[in-house]
PDB file of N, CA and C in Angstrom:
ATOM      1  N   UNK A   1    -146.447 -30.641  13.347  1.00  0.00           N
ATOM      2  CA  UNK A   1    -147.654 -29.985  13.828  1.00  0.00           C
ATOM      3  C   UNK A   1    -148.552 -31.023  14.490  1.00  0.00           C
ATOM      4  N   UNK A   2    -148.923 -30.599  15.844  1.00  0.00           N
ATOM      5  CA  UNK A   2    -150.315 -31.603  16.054  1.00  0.00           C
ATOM      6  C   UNK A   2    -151.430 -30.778  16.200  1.00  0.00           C
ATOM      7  N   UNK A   3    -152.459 -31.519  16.018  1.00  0.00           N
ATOM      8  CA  UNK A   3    -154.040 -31.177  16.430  1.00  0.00           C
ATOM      9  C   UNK A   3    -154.782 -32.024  17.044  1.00  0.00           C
ATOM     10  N   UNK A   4    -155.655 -31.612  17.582  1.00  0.00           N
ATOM     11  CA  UNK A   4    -157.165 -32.334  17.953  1.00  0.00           C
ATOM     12  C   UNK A   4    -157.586 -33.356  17.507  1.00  0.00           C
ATOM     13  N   UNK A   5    -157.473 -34.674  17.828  1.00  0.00           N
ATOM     14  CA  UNK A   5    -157.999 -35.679  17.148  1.00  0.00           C
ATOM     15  C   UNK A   5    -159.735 -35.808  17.388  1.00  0.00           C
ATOM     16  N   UNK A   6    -160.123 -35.382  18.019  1.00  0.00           N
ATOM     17  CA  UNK A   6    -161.574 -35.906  18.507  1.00  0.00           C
ATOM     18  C   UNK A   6    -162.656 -35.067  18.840  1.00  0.00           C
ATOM     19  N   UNK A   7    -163.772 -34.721  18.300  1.00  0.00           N
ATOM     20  CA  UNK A   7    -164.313 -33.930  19.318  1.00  0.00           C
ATOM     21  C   UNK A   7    -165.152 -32.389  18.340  1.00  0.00           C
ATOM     22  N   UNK A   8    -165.709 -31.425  19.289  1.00  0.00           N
ATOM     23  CA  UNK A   8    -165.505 -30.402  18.529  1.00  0.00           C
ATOM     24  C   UNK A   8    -164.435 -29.774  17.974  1.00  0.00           C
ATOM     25  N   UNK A   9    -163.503 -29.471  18.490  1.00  0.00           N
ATOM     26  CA  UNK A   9    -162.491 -29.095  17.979  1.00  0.00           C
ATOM     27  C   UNK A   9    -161.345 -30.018  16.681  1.00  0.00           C
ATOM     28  N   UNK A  10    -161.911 -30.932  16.480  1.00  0.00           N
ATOM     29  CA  UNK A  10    -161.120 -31.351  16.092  1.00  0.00           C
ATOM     30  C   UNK A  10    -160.719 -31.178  15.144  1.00  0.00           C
ATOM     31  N   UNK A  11    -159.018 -31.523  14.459  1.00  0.00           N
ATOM     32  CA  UNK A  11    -158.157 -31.178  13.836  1.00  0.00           C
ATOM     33  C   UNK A  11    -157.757 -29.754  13.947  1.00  0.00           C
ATOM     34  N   UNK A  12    -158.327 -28.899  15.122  1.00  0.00           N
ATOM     35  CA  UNK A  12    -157.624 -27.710  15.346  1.00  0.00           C
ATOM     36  C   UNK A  12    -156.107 -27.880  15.892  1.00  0.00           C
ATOM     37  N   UNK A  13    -155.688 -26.888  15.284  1.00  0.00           N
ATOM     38  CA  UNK A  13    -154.123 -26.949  15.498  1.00  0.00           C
ATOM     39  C   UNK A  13    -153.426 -26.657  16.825  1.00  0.00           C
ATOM     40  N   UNK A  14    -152.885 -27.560  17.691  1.00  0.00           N
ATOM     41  CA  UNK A  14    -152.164 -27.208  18.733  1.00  0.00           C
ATOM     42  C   UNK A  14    -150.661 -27.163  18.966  1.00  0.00           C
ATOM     43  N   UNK A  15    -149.894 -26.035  18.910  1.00  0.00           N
ATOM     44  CA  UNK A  15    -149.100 -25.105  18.821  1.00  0.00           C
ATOM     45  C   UNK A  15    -148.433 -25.395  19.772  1.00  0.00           C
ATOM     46  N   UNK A  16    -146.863 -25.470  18.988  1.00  0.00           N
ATOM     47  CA  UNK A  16    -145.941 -26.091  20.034  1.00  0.00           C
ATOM     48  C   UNK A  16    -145.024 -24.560  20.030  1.00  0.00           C
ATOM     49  N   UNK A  17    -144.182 -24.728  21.320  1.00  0.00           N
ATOM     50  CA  UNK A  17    -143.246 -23.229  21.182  1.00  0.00           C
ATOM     51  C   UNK A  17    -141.815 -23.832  20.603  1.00  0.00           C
ATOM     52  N   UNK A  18    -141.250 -22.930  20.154  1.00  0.00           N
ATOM     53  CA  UNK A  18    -139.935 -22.843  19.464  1.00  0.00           C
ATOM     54  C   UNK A  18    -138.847 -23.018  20.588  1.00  0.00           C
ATOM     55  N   UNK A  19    -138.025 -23.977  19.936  1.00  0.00           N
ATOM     56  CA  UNK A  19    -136.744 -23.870  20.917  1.00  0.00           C
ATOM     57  C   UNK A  19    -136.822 -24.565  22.374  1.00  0.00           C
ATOM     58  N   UNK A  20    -138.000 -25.455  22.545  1.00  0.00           N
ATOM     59  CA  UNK A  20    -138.363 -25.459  24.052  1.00  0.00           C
ATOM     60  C   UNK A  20    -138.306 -27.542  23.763  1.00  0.00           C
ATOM     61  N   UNK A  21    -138.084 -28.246  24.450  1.00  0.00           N
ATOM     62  CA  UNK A  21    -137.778 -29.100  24.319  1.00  0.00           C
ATOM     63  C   UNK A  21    -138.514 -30.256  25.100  1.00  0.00           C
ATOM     64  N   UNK A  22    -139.562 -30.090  24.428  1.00  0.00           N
ATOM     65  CA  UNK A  22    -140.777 -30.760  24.315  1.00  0.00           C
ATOM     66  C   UNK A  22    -141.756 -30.800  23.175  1.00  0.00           C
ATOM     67  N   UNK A  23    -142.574 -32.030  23.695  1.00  0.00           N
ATOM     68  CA  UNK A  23    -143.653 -32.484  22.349  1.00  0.00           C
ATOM     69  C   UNK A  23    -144.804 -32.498  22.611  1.00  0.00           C
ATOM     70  N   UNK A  24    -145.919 -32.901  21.919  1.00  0.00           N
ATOM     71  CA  UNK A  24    -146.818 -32.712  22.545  1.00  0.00           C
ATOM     72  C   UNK A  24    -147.313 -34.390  22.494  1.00  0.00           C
ATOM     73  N   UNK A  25    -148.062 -34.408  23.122  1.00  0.00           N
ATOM     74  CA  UNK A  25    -148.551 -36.228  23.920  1.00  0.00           C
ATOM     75  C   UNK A  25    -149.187 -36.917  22.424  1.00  0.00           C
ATOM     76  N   UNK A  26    -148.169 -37.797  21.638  1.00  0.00           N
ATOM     77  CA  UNK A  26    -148.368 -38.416  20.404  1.00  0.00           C
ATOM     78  C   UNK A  26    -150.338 -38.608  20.221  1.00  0.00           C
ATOM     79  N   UNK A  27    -150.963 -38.431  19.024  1.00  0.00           N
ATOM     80  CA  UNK A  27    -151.684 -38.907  19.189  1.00  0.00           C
ATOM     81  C   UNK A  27    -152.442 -40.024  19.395  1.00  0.00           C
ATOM     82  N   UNK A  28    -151.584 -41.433  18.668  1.00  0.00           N
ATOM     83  CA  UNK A  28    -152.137 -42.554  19.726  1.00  0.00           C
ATOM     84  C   UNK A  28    -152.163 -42.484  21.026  1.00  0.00           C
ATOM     85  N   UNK A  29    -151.157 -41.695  21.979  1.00  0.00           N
ATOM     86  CA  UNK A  29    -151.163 -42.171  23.163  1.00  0.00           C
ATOM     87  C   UNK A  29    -152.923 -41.548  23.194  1.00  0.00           C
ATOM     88  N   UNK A  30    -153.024 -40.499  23.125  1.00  0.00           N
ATOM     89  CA  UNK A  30    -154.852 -39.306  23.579  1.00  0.00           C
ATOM     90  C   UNK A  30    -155.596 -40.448  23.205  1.00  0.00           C
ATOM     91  N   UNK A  31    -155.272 -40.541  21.755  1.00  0.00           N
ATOM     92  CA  UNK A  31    -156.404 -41.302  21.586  1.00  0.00           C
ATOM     93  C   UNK A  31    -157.131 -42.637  22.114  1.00  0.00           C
ATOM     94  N   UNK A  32    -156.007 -43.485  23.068  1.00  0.00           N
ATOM     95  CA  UNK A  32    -155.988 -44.918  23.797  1.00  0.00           C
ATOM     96  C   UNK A  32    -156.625 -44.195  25.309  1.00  0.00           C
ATOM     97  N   UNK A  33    -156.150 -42.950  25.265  1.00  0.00           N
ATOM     98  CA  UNK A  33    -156.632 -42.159  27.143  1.00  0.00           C
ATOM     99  C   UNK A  33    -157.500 -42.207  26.590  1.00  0.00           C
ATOM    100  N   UNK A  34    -158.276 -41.154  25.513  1.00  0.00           N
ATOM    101  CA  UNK A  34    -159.763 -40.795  25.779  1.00  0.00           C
ATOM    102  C   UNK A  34    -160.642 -42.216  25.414  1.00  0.00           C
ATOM    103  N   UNK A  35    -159.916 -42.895  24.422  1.00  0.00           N
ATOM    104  CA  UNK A  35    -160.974 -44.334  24.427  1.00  0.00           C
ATOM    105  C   UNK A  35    -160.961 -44.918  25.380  1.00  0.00           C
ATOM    106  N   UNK A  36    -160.152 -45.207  26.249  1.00  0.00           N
ATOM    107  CA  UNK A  36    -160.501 -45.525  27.799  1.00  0.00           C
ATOM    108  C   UNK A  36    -161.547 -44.999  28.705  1.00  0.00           C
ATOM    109  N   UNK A  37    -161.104 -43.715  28.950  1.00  0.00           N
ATOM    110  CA  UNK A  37    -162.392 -42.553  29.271  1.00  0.00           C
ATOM    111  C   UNK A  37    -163.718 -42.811  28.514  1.00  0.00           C
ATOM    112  N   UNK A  38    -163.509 -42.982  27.696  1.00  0.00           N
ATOM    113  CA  UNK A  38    -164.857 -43.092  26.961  1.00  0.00           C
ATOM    114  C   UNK A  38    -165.569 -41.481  27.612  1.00  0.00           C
ATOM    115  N   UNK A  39    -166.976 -41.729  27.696  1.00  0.00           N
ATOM    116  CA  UNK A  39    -167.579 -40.522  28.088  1.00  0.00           C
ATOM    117  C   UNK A  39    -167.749 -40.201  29.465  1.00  0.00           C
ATOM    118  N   UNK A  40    -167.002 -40.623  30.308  1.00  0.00           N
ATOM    119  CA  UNK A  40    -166.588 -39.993  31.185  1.00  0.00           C
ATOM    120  C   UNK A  40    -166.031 -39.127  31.724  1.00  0.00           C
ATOM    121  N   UNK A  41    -165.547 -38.202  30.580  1.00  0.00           N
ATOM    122  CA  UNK A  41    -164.500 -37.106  30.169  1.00  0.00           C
ATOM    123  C   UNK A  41    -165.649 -36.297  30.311  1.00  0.00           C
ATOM    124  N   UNK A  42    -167.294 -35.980  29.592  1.00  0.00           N
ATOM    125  CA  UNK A  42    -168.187 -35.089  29.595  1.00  0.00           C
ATOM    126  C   UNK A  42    -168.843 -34.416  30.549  1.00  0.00           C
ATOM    127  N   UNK A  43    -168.449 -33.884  30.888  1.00  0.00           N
ATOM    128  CA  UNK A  43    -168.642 -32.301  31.808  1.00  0.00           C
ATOM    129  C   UNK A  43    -168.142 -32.824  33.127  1.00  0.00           C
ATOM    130  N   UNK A  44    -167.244 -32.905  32.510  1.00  0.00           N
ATOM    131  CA  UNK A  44    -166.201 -33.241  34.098  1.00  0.00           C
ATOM    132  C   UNK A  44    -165.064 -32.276  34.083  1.00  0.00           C
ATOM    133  N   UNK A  45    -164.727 -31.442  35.051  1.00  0.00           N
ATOM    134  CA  UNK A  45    -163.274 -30.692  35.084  1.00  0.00           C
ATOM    135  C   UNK A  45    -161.929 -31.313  34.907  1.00  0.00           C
ATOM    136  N   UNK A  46    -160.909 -30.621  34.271  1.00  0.00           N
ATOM    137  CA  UNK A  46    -159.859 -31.853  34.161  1.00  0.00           C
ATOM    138  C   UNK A  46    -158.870 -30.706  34.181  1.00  0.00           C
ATOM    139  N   UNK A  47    -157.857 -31.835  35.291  1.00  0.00           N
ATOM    140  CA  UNK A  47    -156.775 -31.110  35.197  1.00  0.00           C
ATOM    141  C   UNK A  47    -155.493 -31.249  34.631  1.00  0.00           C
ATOM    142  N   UNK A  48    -154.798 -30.440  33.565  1.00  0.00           N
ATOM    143  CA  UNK A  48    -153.815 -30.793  33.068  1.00  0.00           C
ATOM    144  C   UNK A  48    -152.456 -30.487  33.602  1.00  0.00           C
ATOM    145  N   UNK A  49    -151.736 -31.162  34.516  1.00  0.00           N
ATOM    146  CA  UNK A  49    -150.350 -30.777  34.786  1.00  0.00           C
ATOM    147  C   UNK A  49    -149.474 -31.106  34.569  1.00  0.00           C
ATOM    148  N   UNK A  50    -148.251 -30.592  34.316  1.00  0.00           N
ATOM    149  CA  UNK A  50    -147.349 -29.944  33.407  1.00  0.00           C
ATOM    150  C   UNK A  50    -147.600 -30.447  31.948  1.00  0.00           C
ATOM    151  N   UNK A  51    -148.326 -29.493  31.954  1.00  0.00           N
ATOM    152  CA  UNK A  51    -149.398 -29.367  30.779  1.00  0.00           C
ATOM    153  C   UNK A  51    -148.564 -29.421  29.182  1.00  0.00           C
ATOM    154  N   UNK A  52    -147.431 -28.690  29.208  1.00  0.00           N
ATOM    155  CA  UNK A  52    -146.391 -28.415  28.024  1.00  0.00           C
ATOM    156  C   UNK A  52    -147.304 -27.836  26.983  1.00  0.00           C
ATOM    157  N   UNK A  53    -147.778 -28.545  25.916  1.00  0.00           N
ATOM    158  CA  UNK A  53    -148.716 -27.814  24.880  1.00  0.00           C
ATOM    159  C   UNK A  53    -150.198 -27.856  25.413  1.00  0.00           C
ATOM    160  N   UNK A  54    -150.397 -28.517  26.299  1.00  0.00           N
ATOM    161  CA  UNK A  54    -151.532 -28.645  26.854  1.00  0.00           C
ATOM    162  C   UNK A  54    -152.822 -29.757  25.655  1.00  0.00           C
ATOM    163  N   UNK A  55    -151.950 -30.782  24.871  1.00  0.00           N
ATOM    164  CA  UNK A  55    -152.299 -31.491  24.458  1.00  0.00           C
ATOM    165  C   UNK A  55    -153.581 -32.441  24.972  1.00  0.00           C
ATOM    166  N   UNK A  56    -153.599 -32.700  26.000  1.00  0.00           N
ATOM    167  CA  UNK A  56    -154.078 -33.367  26.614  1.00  0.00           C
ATOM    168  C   UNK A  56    -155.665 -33.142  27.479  1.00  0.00           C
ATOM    169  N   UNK A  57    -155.417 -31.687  27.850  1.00  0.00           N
ATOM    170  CA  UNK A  57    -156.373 -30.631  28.087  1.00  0.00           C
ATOM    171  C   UNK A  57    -157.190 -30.065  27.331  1.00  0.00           C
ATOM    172  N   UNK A  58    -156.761 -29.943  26.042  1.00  0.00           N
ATOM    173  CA  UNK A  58    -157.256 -29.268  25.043  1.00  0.00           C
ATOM    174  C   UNK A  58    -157.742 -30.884  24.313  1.00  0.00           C
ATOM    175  N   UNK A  59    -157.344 -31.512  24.352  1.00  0.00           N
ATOM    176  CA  UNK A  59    -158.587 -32.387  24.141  1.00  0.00           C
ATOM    177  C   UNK A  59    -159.807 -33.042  24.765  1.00  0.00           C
ATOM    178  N   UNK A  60    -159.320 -33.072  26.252  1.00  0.00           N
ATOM    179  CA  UNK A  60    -160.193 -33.303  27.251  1.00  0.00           C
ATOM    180  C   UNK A  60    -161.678 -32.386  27.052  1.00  0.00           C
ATOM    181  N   UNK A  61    -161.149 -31.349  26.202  1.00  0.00           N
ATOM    182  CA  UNK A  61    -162.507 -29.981  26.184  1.00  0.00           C
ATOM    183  C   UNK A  61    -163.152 -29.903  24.872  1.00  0.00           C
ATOM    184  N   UNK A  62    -162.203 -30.508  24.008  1.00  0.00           N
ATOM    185  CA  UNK A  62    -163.074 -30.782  22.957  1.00  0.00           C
ATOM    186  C   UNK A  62    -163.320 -31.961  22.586  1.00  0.00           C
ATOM    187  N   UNK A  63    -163.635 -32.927  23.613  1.00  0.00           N
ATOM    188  CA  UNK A  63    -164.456 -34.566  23.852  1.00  0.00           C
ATOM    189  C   UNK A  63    -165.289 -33.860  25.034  1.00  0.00           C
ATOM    190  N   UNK A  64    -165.406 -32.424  25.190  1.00  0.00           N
ATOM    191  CA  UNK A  64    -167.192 -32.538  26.226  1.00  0.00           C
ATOM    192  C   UNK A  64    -166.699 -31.895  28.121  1.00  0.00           C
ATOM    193  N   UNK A  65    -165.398 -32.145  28.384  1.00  0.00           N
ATOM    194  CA  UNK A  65    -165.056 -31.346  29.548  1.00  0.00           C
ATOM    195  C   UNK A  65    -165.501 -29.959  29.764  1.00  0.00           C
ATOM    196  N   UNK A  66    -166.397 -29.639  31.064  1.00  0.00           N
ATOM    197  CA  UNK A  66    -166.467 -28.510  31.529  1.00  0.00           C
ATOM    198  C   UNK A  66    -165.423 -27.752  31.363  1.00  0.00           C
ATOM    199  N   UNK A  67    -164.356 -27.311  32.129  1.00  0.00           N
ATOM    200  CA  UNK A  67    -163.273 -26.840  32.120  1.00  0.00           C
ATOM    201  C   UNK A  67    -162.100 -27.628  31.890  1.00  0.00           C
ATOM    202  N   UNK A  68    -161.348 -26.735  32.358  1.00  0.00           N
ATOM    203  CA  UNK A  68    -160.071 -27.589  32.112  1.00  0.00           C
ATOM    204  C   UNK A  68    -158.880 -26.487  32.838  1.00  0.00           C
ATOM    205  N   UNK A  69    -158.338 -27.132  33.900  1.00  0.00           N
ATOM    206  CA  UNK A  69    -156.970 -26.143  34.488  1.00  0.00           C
ATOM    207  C   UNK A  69    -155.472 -26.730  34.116  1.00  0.00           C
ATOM    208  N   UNK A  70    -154.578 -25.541  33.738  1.00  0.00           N
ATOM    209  CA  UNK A  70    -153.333 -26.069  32.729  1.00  0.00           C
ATOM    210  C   UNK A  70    -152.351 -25.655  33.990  1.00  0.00           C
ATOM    211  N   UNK A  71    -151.541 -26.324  33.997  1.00  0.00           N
ATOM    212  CA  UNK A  71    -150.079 -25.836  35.234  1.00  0.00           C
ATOM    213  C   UNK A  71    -149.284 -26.148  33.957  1.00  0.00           C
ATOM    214  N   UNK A  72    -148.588 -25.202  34.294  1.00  0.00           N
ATOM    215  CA  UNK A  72    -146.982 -25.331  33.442  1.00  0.00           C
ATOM    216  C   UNK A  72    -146.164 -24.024  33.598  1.00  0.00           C
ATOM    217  N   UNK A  73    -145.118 -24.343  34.015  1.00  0.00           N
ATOM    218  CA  UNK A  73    -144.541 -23.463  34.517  1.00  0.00           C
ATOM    219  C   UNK A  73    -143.484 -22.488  33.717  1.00  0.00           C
ATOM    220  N   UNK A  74    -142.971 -22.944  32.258  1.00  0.00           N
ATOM    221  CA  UNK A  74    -142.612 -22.350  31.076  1.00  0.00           C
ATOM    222  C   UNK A  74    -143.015 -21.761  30.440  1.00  0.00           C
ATOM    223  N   UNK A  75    -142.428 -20.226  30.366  1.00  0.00           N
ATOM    224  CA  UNK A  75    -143.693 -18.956  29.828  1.00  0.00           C
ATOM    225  C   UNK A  75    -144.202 -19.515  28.298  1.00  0.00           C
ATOM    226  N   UNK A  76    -143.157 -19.924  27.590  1.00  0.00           N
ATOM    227  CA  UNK A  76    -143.150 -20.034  26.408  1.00  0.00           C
ATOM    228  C   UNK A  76    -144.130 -21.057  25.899  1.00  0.00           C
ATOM    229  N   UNK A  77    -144.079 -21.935  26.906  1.00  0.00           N
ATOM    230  CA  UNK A  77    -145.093 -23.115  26.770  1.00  0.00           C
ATOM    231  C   UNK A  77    -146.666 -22.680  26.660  1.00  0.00           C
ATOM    232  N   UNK A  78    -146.992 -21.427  27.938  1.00  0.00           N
ATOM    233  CA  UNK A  78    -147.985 -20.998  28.699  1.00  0.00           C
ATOM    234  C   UNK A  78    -148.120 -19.865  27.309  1.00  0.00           C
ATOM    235  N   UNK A  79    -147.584 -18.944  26.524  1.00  0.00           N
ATOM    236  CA  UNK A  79    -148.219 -18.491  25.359  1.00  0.00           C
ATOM    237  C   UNK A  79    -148.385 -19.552  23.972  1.00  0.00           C
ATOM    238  N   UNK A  80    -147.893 -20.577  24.082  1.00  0.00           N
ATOM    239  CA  UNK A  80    -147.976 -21.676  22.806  1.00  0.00           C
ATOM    240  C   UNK A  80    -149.576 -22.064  23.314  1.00  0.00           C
ATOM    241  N   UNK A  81    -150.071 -22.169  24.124  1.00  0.00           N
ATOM    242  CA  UNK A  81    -151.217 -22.894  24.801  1.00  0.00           C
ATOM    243  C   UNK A  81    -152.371 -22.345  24.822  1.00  0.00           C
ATOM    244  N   UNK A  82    -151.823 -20.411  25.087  1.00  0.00           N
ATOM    245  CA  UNK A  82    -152.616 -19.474  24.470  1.00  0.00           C
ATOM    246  C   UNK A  82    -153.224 -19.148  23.548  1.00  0.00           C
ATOM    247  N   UNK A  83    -152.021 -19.356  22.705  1.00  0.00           N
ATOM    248  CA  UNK A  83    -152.706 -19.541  21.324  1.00  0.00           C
ATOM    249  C   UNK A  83    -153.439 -20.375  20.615  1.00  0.00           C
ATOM    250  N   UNK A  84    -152.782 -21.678  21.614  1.00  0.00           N
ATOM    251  CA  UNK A  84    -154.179 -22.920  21.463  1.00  0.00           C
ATOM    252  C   UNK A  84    -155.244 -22.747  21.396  1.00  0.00           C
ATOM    253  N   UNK A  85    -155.677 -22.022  22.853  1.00  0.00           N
ATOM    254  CA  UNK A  85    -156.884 -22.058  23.075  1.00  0.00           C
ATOM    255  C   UNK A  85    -157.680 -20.646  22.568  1.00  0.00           C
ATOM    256  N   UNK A  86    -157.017 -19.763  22.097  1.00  0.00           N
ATOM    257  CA  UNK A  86    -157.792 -18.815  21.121  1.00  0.00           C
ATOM    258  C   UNK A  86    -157.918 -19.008  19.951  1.00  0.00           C
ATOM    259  N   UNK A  87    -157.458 -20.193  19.062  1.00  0.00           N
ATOM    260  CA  UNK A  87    -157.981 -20.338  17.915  1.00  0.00           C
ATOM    261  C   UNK A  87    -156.956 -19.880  17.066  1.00  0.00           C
TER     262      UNK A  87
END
């Protein structure tokens, strides 16, 4: 299982799909991006492409991003992400 390391959201659960053969972006790696970013991430749009769990996006928004646009082109991926982002 991963979640949210940072942020409002954090430790919310982000939801990987079954059978699909991918991971979601380890959390050291987020956590070395957004400490880089620092607060430069805050109310800035961000775009996540090929988004997969949309790990990356979904943290971008809960460290302070306006929006956030997901590309991914795997349905299965695109309802795992859904469910991300509804809680």
């Amino acid at each position: 299982m991963a979640e949210v390391i940072s942020g409002k959201f954090k430790r919310a659960r982000i939801y990987v799909p079954k059978r699909v053969n991918i991971k979601p972006t380890a959390s050291v790696v987020r956590r070395a991006i957004f400490d880089y970013l620092g607060e430069w991430v805050g109310d800035k749009d961000v775009l996540d492409l090929y988004a997969g769990t949309g790990a990356l996006g979904v943290e971008a928004l809960s460290r302070g991003a306006r929006a956030a646009v997901f590309v991914e082109i795997d349905r299965r991926c695109i309802n795992s992400l859904r469910r991300t982002l509804n809680g």
